[in-house]
Every structure is written in structure tokens, then in C-alpha cells.
C-alpha atoms as a PDB file:
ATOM      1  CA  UNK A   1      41.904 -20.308   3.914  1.00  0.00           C
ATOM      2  CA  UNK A   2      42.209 -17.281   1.166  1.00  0.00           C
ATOM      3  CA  UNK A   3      41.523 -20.106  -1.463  1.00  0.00           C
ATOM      4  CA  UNK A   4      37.958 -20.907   0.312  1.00  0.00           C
ATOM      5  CA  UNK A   5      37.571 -17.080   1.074  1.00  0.00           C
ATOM      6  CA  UNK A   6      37.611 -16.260  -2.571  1.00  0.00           C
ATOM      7  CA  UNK A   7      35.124 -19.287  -3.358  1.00  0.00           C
ATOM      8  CA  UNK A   8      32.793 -17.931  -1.199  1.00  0.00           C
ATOM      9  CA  UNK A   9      33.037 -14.706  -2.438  1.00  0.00           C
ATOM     10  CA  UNK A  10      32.586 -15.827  -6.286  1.00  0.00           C
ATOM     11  CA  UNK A  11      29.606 -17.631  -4.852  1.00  0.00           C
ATOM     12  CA  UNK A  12      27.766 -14.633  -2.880  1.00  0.00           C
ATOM     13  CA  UNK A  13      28.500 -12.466  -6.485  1.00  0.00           C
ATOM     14  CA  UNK A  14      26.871 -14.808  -8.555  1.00  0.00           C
ATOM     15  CA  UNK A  15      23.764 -14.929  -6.034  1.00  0.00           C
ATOM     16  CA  UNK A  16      23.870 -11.264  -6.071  1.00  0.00           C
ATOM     17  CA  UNK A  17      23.740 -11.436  -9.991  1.00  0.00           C
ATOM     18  CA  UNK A  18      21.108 -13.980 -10.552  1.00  0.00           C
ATOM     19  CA  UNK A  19      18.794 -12.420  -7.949  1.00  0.00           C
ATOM     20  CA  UNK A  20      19.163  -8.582  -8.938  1.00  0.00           C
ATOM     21  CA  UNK A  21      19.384  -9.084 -12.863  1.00  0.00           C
ATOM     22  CA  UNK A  22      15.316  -9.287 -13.474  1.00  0.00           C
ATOM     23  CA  UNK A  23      13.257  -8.890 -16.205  1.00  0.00           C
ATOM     24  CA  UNK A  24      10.274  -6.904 -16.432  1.00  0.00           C
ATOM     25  CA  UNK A  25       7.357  -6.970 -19.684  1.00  0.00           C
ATOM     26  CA  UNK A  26       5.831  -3.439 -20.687  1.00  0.00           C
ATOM     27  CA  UNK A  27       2.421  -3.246 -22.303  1.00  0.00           C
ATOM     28  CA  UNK A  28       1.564  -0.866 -24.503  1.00  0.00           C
ATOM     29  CA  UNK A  29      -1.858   0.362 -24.138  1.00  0.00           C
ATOM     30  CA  UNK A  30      -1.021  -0.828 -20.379  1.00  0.00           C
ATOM     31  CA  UNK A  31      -4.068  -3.090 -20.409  1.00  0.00           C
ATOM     32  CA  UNK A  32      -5.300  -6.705 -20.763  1.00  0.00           C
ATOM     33  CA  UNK A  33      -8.355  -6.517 -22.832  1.00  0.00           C
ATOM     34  CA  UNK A  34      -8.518  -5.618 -26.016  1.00  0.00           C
ATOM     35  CA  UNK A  35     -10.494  -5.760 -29.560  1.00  0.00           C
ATOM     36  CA  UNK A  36      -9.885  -7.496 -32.329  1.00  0.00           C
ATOM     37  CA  UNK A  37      -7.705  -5.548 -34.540  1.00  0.00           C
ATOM     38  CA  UNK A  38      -5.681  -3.687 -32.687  1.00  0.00           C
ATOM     39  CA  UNK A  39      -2.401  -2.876 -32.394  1.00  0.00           C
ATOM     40  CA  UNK A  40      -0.039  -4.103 -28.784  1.00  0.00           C
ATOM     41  CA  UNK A  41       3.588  -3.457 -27.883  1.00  0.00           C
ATOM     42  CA  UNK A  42       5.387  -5.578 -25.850  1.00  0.00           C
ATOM     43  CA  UNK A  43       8.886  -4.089 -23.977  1.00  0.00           C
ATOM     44  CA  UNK A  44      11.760  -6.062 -22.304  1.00  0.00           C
ATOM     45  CA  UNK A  45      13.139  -4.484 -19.796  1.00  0.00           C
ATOM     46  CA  UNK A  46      16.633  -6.134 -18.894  1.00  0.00           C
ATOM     47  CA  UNK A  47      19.318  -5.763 -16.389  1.00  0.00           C
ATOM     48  CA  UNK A  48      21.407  -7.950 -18.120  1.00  0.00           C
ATOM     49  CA  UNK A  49      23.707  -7.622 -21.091  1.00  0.00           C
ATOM     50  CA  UNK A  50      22.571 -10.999 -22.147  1.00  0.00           C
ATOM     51  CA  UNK A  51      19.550  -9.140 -23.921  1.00  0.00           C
ATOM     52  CA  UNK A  52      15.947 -10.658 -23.911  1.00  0.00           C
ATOM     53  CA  UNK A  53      13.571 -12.964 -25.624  1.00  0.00           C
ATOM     54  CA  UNK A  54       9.819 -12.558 -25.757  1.00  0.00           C
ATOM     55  CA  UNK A  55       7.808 -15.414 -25.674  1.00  0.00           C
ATOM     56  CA  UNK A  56       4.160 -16.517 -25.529  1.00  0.00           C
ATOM     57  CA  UNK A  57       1.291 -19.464 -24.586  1.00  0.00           C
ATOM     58  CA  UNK A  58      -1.846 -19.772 -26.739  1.00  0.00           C
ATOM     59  CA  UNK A  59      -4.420 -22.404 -27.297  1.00  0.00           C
ATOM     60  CA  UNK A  60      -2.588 -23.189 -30.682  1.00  0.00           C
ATOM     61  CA  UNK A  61       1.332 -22.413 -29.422  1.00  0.00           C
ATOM     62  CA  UNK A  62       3.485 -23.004 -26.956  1.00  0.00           C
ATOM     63  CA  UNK A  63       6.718 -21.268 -25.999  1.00  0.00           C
ATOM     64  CA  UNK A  64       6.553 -19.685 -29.101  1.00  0.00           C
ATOM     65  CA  UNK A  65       8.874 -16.597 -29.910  1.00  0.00           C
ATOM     66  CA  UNK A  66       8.538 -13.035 -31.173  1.00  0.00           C
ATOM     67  CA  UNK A  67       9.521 -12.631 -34.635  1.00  0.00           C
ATOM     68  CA  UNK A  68       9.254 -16.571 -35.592  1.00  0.00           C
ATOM     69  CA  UNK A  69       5.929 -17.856 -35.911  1.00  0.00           C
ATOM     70  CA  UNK A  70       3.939 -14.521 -34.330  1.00  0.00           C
ATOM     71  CA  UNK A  71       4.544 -10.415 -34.150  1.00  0.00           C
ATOM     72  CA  UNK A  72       7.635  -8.394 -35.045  1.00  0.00           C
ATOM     73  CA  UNK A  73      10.660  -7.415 -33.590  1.00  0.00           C
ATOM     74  CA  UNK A  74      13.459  -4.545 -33.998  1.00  0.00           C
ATOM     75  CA  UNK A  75      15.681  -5.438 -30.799  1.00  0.00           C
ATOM     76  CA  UNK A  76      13.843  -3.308 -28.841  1.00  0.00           C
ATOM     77  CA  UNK A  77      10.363  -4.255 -28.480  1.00  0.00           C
ATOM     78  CA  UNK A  78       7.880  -7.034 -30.021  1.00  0.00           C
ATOM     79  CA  UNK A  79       4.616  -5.842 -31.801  1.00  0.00           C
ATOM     80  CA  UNK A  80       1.382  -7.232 -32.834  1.00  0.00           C
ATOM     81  CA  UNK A  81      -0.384  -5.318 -35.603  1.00  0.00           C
ATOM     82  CA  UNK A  82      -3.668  -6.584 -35.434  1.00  0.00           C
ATOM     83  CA  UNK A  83      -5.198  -8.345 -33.013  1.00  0.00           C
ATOM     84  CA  UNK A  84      -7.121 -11.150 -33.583  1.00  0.00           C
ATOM     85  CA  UNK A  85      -8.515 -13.972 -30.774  1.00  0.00           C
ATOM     86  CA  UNK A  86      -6.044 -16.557 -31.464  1.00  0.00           C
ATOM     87  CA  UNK A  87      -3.350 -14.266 -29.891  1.00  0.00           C
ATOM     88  CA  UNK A  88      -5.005 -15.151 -26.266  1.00  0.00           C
ATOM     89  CA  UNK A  89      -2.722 -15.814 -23.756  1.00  0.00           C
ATOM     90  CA  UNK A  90       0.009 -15.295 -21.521  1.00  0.00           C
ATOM     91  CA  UNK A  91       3.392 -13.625 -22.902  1.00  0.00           C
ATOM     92  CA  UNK A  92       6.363 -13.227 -21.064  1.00  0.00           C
ATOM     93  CA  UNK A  93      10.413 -11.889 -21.202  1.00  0.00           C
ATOM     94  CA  UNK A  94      13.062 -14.450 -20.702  1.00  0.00           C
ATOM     95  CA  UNK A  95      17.374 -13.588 -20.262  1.00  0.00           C
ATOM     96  CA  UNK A  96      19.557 -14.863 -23.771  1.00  0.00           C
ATOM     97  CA  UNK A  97      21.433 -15.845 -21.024  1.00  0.00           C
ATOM     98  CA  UNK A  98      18.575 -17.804 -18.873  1.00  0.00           C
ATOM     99  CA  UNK A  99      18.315 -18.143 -15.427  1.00  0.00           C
ATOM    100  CA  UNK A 100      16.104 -14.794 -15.234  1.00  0.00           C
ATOM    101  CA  UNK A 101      12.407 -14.349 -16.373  1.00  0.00           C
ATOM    102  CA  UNK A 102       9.742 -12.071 -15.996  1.00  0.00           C
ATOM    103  CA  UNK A 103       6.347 -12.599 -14.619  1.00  0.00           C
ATOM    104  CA  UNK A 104       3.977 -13.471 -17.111  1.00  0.00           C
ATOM    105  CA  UNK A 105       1.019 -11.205 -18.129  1.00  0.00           C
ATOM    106  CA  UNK A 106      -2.057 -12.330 -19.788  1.00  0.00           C
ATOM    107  CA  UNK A 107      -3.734 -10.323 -22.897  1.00  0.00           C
ATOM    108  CA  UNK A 108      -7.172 -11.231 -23.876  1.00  0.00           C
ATOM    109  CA  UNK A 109      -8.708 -10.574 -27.639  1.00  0.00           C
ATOM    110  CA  UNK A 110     -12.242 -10.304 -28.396  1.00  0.00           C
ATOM    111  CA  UNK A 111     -13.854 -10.433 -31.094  1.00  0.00           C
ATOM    112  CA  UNK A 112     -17.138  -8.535 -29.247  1.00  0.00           C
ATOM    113  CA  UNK A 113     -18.354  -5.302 -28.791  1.00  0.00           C
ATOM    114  CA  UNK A 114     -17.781  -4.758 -24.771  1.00  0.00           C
ATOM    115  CA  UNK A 115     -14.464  -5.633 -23.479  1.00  0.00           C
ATOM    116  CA  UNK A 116     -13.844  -4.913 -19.590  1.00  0.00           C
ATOM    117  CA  UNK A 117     -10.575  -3.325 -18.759  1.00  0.00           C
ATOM    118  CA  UNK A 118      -8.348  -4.894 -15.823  1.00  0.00           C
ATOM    119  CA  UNK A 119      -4.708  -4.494 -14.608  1.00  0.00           C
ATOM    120  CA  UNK A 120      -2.166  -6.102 -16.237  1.00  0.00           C
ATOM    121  CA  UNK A 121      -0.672  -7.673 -13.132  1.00  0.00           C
ATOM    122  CA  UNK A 122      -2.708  -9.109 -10.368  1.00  0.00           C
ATOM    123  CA  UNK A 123      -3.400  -6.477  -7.556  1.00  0.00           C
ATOM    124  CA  UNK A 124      -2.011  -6.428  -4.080  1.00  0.00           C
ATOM    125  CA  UNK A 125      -4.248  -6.283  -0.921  1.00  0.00           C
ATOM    126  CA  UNK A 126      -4.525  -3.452   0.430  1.00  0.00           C
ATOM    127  CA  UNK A 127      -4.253  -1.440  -2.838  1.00  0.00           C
ATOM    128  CA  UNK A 128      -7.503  -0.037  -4.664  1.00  0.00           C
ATOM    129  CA  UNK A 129      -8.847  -1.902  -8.201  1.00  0.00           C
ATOM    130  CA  UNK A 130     -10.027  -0.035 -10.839  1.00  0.00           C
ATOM    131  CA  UNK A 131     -12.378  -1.786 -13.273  1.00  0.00           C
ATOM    132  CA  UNK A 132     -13.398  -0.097 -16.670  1.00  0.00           C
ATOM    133  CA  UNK A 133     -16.162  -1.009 -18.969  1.00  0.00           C
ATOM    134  CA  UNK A 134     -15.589  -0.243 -22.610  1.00  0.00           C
ATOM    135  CA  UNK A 135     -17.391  -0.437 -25.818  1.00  0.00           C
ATOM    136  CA  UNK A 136     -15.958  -0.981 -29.527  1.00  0.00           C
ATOM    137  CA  UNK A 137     -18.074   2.131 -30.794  1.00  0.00           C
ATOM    138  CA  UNK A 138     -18.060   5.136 -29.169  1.00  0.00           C
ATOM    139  CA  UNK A 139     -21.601   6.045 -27.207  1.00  0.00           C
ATOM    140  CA  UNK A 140     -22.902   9.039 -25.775  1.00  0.00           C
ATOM    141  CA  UNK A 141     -23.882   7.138 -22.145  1.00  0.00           C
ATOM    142  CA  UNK A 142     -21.050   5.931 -20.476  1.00  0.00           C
ATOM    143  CA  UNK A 143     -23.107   4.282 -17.673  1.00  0.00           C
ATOM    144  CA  UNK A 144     -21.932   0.374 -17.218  1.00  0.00           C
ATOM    145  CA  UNK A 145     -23.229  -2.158 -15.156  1.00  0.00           C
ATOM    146  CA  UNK A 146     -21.032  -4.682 -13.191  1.00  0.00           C
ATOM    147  CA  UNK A 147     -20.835  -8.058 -12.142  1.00  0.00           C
ATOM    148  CA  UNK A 148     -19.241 -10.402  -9.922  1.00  0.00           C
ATOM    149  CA  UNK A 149     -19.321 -14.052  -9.815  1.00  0.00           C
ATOM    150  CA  UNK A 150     -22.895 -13.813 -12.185  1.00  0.00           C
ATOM    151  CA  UNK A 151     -24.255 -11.192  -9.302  1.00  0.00           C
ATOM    152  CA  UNK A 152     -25.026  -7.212  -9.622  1.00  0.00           C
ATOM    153  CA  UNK A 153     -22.292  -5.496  -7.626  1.00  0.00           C
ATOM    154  CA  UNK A 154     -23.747  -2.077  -8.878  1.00  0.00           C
ATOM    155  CA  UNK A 155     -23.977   0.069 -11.997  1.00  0.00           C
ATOM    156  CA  UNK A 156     -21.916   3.123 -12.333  1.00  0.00           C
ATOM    157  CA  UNK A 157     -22.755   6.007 -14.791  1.00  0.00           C
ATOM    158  CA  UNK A 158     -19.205   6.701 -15.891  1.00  0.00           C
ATOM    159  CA  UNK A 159     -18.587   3.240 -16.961  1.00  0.00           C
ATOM    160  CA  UNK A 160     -15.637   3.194 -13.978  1.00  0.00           C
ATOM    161  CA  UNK A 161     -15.913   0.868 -10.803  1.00  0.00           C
ATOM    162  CA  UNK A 162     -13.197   1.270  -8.346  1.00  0.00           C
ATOM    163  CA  UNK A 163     -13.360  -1.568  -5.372  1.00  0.00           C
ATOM    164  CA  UNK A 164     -11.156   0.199  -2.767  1.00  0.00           C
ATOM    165  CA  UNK A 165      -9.099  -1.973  -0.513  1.00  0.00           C
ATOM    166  CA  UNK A 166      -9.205  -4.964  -2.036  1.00  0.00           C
ATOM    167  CA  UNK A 167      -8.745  -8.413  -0.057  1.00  0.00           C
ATOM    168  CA  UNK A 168      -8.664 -12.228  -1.180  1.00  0.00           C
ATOM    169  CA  UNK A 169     -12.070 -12.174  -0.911  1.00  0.00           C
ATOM    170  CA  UNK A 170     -12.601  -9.894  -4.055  1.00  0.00           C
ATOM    171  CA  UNK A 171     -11.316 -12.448  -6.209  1.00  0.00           C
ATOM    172  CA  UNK A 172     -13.161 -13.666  -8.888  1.00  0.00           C
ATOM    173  CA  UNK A 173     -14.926 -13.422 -12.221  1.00  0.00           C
ATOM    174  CA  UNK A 174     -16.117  -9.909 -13.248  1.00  0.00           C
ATOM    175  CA  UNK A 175     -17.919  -8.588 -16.325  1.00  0.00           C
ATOM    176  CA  UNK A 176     -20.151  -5.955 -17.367  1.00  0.00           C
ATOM    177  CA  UNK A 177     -22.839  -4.519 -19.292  1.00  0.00           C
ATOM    178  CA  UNK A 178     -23.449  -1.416 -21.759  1.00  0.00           C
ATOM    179  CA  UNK A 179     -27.216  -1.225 -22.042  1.00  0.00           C
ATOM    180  CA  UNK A 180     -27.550  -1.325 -26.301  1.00  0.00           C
ATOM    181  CA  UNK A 181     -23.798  -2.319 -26.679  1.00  0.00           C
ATOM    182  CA  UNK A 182     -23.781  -5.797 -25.202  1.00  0.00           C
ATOM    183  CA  UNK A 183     -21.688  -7.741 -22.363  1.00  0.00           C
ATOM    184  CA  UNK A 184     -18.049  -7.824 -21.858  1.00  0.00           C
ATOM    185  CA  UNK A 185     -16.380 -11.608 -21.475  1.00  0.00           C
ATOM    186  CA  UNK A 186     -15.981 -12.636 -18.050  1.00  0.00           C
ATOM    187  CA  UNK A 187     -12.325 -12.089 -17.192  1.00  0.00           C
ATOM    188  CA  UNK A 188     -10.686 -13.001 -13.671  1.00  0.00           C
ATOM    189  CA  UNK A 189      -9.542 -10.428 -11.237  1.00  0.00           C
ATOM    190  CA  UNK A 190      -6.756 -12.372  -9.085  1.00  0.00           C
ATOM    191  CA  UNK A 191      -5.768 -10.712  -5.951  1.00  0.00           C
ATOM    192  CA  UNK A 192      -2.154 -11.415  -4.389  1.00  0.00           C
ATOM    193  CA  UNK A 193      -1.821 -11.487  -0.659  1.00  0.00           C
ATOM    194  CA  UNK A 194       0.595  -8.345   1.263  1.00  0.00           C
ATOM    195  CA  UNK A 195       4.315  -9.520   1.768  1.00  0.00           C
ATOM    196  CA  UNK A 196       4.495 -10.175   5.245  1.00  0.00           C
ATOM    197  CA  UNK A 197       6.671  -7.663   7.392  1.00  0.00           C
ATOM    198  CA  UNK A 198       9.301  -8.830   9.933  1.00  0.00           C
ATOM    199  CA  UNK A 199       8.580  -8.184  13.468  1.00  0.00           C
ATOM    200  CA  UNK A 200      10.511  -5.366  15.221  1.00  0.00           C
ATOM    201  CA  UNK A 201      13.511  -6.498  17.239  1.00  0.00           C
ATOM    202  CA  UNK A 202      13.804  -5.349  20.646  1.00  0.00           C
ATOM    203  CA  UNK A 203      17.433  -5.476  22.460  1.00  0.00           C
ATOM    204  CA  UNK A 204      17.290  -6.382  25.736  1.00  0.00           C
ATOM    205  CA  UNK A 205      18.025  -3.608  28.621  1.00  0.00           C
ATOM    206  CA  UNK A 206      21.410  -3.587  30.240  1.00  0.00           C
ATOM    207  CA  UNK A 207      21.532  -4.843  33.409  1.00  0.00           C
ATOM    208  CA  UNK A 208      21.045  -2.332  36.467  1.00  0.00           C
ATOM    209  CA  UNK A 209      23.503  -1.919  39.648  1.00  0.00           C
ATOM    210  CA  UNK A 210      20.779  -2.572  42.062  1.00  0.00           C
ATOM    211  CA  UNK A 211      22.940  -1.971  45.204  1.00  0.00           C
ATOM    212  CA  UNK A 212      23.018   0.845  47.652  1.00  0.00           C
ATOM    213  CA  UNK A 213      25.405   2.710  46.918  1.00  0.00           C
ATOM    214  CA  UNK A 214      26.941   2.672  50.429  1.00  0.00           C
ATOM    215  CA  UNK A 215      27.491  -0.624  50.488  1.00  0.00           C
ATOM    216  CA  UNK A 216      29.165  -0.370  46.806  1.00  0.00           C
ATOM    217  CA  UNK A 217      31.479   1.935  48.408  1.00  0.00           C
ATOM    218  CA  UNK A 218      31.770  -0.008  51.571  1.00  0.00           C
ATOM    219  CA  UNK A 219      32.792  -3.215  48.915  1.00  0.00           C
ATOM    220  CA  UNK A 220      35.183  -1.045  46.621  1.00  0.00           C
ATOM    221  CA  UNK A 221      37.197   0.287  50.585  1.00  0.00           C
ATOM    222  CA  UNK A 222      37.515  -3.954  51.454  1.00  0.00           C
ATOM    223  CA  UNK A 223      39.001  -5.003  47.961  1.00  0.00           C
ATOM    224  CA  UNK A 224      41.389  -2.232  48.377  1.00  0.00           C
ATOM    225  CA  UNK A 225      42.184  -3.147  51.490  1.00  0.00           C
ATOM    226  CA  UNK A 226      42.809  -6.910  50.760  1.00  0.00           C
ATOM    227  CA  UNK A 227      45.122  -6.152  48.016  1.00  0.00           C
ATOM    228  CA  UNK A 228      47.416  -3.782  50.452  1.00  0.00           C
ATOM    229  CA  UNK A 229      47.245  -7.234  52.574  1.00  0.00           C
ATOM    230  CA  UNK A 230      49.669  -8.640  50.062  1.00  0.00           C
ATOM    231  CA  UNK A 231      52.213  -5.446  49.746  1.00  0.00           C
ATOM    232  CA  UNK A 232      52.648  -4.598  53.584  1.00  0.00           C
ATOM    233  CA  UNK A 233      51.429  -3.840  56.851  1.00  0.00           C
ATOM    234  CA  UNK A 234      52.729  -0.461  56.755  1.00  0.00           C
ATOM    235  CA  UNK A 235      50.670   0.371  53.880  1.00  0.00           C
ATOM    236  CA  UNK A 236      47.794  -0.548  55.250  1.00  0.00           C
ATOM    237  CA  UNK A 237      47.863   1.879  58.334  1.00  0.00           C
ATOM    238  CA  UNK A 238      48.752   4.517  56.100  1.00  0.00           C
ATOM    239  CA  UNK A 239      45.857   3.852  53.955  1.00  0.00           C
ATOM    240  CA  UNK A 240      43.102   3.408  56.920  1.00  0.00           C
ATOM    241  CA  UNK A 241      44.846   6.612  58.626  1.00  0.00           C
ATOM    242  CA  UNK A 242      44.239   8.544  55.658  1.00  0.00           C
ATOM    243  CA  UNK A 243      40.831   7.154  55.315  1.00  0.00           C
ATOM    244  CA  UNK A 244      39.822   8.064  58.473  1.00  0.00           C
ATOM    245  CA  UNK A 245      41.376  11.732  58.274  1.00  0.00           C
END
């Protein structure tokens, strides 16, 4: 029994170590977009003490790792000097140790003039979205118009658009336009559903004493009286005498 009781503890502390030991990626600008040329950083941030691994998907790689055939590393973080298109794609942290990995984010690289800025990581419902529209050379009018799905959604004149309250239904593709400047690339807002919350429990209500309380007392006078059956007779005229007094 202690040899099956220690099993099963081993076994809930390795569940409790594979499940709490996540790793999280760090962008630096905290964006998605960006222009060709510049400069990203990439953080691991790990629980573990197995360290991490940064690794990527492009059109042209696969699984590829910081430091080998792409960026370069120091043991803390993984950089990309300059941009260029080919480094499309989605990047991600994985544990030395595996069995833990990070959600992936996806960095986009264009080679245009407009870019539109978008979270990193997909946004819950409920929570509000916050688009920016941004151009390569600096201007004097920030307005920006934006689109969704190929339609006007509305044109804002600080080149901002924040959709408050997002739902599932505000997926899709967005861009916009800088009157002069050009038209961003079409990039895909994804919109992840609310994690469900638990019902609340309810205990159910002690049950009540519905009798009258004379005839509880009535009850509680014939089981003492029963029981005084069994010791004498004697007892029992004592007992009503005093009862009666």
C-alpha cells in the first residue's frame, strides 16, 4: 500500500511539472508587422532549468533553429538584424528538455510602404482590438482608411481603429489605406472564443424538523418511558409522579 502511495505521488508531481513548466515567446517591438530591414528580438521565457530553443516555419524552412541557418543568439534571446520577406512565418520556444512549448506567433515582413499593425497573439472575445495603420516614411496626415473582408469599415484620422468587444464574428482579413502612401497587405485578425466558466454549485438545504413541537415533546416523554419499562416498575411511577408534579 505505501509502495502504490508513493507511485501515485511521483505520478501527480510529474503532472504538476509538465503542466506548470510553460514557455512563453517575447517580441520585441511587441508587434507582427514589420518592414523590411528592421531589426526583431525574440525572448524565451522558461520555467524550466532545461533552458529553451527558438525555432521557426517559413516558405523556404522548416523547424529551423536560432543561431544555425537564421538570426543570432547569446543564451538569452534570438535576434534578427534585418528583416527581409523571406523571414515570414511563425516562430516559436520549445524546452531542451521537450515536453513543453510555447504558442506560436506569426511575424510578417514587407517589403511595401504601408504595413498594418495587429496583436501578436490572437484576441479573446470580449476584449477590445486595436488596429494601427503605419507608413514606412513618416507623413504629416495620419488619417488611415480600413478594411474588412475587401469592404470600408470606416476611415479614422489618427491612423488608429479600435473594434471594441470583439466576437467570432470580427474575424477576418483586414487592411488599410494611407491616401499617397499606398495599401497595407491583408493580414488576418483571428479571434479566440472566452474559456467557459463552471457553473456555481449549490448545496442542498438541511432538512427541517417539520413537527409540532408538542408532539416532539410528547414523542421524546414515550421513549423515555419505554426504556424505564426495561429497568423497573418502580422507576416508572417515580418518573410519571415527578412528571406530573
Amino acid at each position: 500500500m505505501e509502495g502504490t502511495s508513493v507511485q501515485m505521488l511521483l505520478a501527480l508531481s510529474s503532472l504538476l511539472c509538465c503542466t506548470t513548466n510553460q514557455i512563453g515567446v517575447t517580441v520585441s517591438p511587441s508587434r507582427s508587422k514589420f518592414f523590411k530591414g528592421e531589426p526583431v528580438f525574440l525572448f524565451c521565457e522558461d520555467d524550466s532549468s532545461g533552458g529553451w530553443t527558438l525555432r521557426r516555419n517559413t516558405s523556404g524552412e522548416t523547424r529551423t533553429q536560432c543561431g544555425s541557418e537564421w538570426g543570432s543568439e547569446d543564451g538569452l534571446s534570438c535576434w534578427i538584424n534585418n528583416l527581409a520577406p523571406s523571414d515570414s512565418g511563425v516562430y516559436w520556444c520549445e524546452s531542451r528538455g521537450g515536453g513543453a512549448s510555447s504558442m506560436v506567433v506569426n511575424i510578417s515582413v514587407s517589403g511595401g510602404s504601408v504595413i498594418l499593425q495587429s496583436p501578436v497573439l490572437p484576441v479573446m472575445e470580449g476584449h477590445d482590438l486595436t488596429l494601427s495603420c503605419q507608413s514606412k516614411i513618416p507623413r504629416s496626415n495620419p488619417s488611415a482608411a480600413f478594411y474588412k473582408d475587401g469592404s470600408l469599415i470606416r476611415t479614422e484620422p489618427t491612423g488608429h481603429m479600435t473594434l471594441q468587444h470583439v466576437s467570432r464574428s470580427d474575424e477576418g482579413l483586414y487592411k488599410c489605406h494611407i491616401r499617397d502612401h499606398g495599401e497595407s497587405p491583408s493580414s488576418w485578425i483571428s479571434v479566440s472564443e472566452r474559456p467557459t466558466e463552471a457553473p456555481p454549485t449549490t448545496e442542498a438545504p438541511a432538512p427541517k424538523d417539520n413537527s409540532p413541537p408538542a408532539l416532539s415533546s410528547i414523542g421524546l416523554v414515550l421513549r423515555v418511558c419505554l426504556h424505564l419499562v426495561v429497568i423497573s416498575p418502580n422507576t416508572i411511577s417515580t418518573f410519571l409522579m415527578v412528571s406530573l408534579y
